[in-house]
N, C-alpha and C. Protein backbone atom coordinates (compact mmCIF):
# COMPACT_ATOMS: atom_id res chain seq x y z
N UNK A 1 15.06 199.89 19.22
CA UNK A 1 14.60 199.18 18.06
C UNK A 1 13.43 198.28 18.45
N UNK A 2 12.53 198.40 17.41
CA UNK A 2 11.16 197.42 17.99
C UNK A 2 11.47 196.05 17.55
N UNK A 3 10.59 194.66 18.17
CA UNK A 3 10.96 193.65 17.29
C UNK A 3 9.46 193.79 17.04
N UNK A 4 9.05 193.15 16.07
CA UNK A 4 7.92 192.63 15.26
C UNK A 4 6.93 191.32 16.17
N UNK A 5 5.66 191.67 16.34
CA UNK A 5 5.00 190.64 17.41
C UNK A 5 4.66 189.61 16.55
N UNK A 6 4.75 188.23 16.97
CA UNK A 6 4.04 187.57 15.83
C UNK A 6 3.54 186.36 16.95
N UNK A 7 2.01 186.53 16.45
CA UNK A 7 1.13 185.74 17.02
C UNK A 7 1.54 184.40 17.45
N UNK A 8 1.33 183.50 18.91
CA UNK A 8 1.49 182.43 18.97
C UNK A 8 0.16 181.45 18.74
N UNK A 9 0.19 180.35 18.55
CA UNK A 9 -1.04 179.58 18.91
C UNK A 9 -0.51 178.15 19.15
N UNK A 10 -1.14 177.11 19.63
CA UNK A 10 -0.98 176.03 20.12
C UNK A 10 -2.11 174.95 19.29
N UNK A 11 -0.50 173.45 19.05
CA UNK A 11 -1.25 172.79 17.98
C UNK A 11 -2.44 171.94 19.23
N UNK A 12 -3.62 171.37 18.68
CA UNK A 12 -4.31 170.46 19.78
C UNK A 12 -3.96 169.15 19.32
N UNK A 13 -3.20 169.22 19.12
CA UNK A 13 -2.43 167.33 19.35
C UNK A 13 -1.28 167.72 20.10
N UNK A 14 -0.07 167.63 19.57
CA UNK A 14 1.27 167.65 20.15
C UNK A 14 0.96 168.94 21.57
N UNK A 15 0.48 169.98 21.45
CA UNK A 15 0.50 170.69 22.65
C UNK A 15 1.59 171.89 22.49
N UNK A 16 2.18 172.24 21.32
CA UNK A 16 3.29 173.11 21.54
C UNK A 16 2.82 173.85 21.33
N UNK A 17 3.14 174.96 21.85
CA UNK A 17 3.07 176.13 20.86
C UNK A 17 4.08 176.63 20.15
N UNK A 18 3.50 177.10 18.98
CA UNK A 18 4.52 177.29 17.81
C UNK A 18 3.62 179.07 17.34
N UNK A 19 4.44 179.55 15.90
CA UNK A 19 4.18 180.41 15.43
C UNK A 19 2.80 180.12 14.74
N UNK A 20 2.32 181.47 14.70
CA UNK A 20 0.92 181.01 14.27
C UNK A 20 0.60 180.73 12.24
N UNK A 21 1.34 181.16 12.02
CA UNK A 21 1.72 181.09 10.55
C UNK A 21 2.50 179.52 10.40
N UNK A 22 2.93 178.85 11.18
CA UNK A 22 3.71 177.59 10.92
C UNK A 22 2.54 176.42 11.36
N UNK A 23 1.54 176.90 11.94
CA UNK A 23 0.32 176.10 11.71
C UNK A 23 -0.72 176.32 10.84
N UNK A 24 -1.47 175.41 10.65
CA UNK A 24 -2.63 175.04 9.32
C UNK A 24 -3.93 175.10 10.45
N UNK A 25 -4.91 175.92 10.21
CA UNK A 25 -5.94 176.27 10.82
C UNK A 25 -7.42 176.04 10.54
N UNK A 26 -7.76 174.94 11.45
CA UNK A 26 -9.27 174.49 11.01
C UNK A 26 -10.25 175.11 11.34
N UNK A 27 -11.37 174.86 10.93
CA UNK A 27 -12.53 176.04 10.89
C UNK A 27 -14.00 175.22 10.84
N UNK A 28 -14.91 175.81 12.22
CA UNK A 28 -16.12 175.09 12.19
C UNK A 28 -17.21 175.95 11.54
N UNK A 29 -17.77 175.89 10.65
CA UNK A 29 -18.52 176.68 9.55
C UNK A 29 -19.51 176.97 10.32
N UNK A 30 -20.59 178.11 9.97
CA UNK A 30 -21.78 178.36 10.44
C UNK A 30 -22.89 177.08 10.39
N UNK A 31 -22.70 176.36 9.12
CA UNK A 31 -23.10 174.93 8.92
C UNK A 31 -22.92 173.69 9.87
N UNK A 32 -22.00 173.93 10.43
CA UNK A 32 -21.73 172.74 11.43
C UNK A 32 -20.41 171.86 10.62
N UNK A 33 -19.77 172.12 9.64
CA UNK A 33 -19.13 171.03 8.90
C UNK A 33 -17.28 171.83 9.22
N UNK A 34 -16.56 170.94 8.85
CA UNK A 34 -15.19 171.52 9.56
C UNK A 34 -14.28 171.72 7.71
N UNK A 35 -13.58 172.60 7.93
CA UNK A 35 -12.42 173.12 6.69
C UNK A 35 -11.05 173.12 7.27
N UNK A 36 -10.09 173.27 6.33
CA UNK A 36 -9.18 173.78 6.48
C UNK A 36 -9.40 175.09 5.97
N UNK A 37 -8.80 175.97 6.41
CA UNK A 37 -8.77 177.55 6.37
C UNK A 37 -7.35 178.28 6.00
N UNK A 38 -6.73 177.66 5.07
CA UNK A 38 -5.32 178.19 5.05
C UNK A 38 -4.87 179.67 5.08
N UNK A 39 -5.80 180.37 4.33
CA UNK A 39 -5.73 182.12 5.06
C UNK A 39 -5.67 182.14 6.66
N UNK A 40 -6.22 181.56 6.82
CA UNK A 40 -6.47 181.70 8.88
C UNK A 40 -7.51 182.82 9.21
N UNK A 41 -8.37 182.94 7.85
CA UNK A 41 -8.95 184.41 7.94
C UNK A 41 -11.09 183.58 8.20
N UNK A 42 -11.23 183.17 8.28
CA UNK A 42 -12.55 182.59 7.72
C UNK A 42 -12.92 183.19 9.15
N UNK A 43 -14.58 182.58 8.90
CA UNK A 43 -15.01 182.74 10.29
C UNK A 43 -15.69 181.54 11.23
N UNK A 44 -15.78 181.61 12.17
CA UNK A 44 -16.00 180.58 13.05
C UNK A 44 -15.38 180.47 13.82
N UNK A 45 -15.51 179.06 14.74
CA UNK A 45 -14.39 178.64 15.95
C UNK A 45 -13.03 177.98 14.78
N UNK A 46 -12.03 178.30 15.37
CA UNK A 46 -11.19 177.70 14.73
C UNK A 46 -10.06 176.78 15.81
N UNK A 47 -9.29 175.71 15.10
CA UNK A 47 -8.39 174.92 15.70
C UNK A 47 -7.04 175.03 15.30
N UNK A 48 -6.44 174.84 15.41
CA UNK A 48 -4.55 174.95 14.80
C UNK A 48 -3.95 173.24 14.93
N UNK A 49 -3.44 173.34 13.73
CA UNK A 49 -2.74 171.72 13.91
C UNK A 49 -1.48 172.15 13.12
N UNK A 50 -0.65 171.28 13.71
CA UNK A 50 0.93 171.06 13.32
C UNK A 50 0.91 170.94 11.77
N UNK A 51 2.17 171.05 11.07
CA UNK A 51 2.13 170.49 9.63
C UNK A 51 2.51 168.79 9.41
N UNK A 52 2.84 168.43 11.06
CA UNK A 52 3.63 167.13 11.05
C UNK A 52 2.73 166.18 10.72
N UNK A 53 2.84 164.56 10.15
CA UNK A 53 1.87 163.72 10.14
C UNK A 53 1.28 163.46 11.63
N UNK A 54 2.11 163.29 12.36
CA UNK A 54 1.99 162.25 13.36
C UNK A 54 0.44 163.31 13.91
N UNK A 55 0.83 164.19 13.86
CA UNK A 55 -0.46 165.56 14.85
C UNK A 55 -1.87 164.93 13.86
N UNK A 56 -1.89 165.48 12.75
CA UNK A 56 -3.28 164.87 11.91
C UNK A 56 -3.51 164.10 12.02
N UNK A 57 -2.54 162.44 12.29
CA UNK A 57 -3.67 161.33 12.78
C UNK A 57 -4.08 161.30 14.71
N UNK A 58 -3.56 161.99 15.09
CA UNK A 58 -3.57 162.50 16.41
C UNK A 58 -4.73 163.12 16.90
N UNK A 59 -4.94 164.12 16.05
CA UNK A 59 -6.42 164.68 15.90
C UNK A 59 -7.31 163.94 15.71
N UNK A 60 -7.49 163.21 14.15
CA UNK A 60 -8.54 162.58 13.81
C UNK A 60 -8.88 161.39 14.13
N UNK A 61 -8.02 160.61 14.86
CA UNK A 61 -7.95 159.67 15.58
C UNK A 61 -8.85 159.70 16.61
N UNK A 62 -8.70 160.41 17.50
CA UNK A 62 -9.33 160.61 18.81
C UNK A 62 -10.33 161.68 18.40
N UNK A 63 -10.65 162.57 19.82
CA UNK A 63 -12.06 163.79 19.81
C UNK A 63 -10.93 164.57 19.69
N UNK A 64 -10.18 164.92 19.61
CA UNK A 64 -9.15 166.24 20.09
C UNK A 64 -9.74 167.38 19.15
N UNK A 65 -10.22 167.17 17.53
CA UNK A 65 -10.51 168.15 17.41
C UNK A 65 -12.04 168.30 17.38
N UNK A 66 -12.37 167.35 17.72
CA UNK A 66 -14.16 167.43 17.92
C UNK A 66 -14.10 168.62 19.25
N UNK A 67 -13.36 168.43 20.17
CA UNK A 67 -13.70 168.88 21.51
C UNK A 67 -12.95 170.34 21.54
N UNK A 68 -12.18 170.50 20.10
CA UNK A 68 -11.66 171.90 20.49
C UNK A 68 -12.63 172.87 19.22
N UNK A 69 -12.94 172.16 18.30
CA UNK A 69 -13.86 173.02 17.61
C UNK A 69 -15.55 173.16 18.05
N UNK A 70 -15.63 171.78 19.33
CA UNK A 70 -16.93 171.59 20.01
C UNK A 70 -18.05 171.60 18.60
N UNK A 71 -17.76 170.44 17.86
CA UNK A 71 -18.27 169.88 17.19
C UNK A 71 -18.34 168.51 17.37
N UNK A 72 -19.58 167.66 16.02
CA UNK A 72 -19.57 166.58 15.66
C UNK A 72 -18.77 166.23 14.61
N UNK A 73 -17.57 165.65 14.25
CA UNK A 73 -16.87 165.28 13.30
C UNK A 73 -17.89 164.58 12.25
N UNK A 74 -18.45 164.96 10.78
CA UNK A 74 -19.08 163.79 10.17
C UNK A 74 -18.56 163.10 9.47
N UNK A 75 -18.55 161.92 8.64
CA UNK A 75 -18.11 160.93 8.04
C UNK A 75 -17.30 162.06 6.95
N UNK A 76 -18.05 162.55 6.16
CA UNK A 76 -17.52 163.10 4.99
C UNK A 76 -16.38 164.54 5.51
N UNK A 77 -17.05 165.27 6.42
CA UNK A 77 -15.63 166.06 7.28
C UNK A 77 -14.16 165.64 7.42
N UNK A 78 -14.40 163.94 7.89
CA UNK A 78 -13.24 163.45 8.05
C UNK A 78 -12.64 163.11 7.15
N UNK A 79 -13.19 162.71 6.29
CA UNK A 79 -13.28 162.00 5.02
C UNK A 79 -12.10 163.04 4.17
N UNK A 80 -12.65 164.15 4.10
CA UNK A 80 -12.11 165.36 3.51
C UNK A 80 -10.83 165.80 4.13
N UNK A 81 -10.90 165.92 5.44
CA UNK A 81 -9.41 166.25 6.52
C UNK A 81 -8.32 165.15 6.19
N UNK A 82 -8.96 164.00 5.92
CA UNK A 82 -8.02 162.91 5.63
C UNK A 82 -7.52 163.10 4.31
N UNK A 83 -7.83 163.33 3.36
CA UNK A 83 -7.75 163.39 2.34
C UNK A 83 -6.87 164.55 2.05
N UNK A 84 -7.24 165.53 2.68
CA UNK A 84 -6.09 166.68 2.52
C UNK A 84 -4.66 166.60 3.30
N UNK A 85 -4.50 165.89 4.14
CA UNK A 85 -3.12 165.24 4.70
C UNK A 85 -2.49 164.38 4.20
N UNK A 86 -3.57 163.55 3.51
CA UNK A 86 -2.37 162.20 1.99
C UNK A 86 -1.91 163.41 1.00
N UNK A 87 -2.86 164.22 0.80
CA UNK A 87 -2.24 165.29 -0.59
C UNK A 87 -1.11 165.78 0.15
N UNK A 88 -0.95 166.36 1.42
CA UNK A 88 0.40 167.40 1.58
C UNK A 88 1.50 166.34 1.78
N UNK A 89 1.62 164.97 1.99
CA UNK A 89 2.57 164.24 2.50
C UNK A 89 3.70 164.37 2.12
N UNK A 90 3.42 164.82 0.61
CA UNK A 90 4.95 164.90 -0.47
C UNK A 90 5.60 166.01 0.32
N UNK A 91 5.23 166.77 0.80
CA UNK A 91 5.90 168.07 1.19
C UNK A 91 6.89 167.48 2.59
N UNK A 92 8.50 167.44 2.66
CA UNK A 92 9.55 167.54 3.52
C UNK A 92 9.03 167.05 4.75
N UNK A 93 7.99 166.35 5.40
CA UNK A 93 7.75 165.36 6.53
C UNK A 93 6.37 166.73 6.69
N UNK A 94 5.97 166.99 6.10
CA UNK A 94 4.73 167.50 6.69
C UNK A 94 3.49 166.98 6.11
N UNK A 95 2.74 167.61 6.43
CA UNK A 95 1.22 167.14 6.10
C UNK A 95 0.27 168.53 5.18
């Protein structure tokens, strides 16, 4: 019997690796500006972060994801990343 492969990836805050579907996947645009990518399908360099709070201010706090998408974070990038982690909060301790 086969089992089914399912991709791993690793969040860049906490350091685990988890399933790649149980992370939320950021994306550095041809533009230079950063997304969330919830398909996981876009194109660019991309990053993986936890659904937990503590990981999103973890990230945006520090360079962690400047240095894994090897970007400049800009005001309004962050602005926006932040903003989309107060919206998911309602959701069961995630982000």
């Amino acid at each position: 019997m086969r089992t089914e492969h399912l991709p791993q990836r690793t969040c860049i805050a906490c350091r685990q690796k988890k399933e790649k579907n149980a992370l939320i996947r950021l994306v550095r645009t041809s533009d230079g500006s950063v997304e969330v990518d919830l398909a996981a399908r876009r194109p660019g360099r991309g990053a993986y972060l936890c659904r937990q709070k503590d990981c999103w201010e973890l990230a945006l706090e520090g360079n962690r994801l400047e240095h894994a998408l090897r970007t400049k974070l800009s005001s309004d990038d962050r602005q926006a990343l932040l903003t989309y982690a107060v919206s998911r909060r309602g959701e069961a301790g995630s982000v």
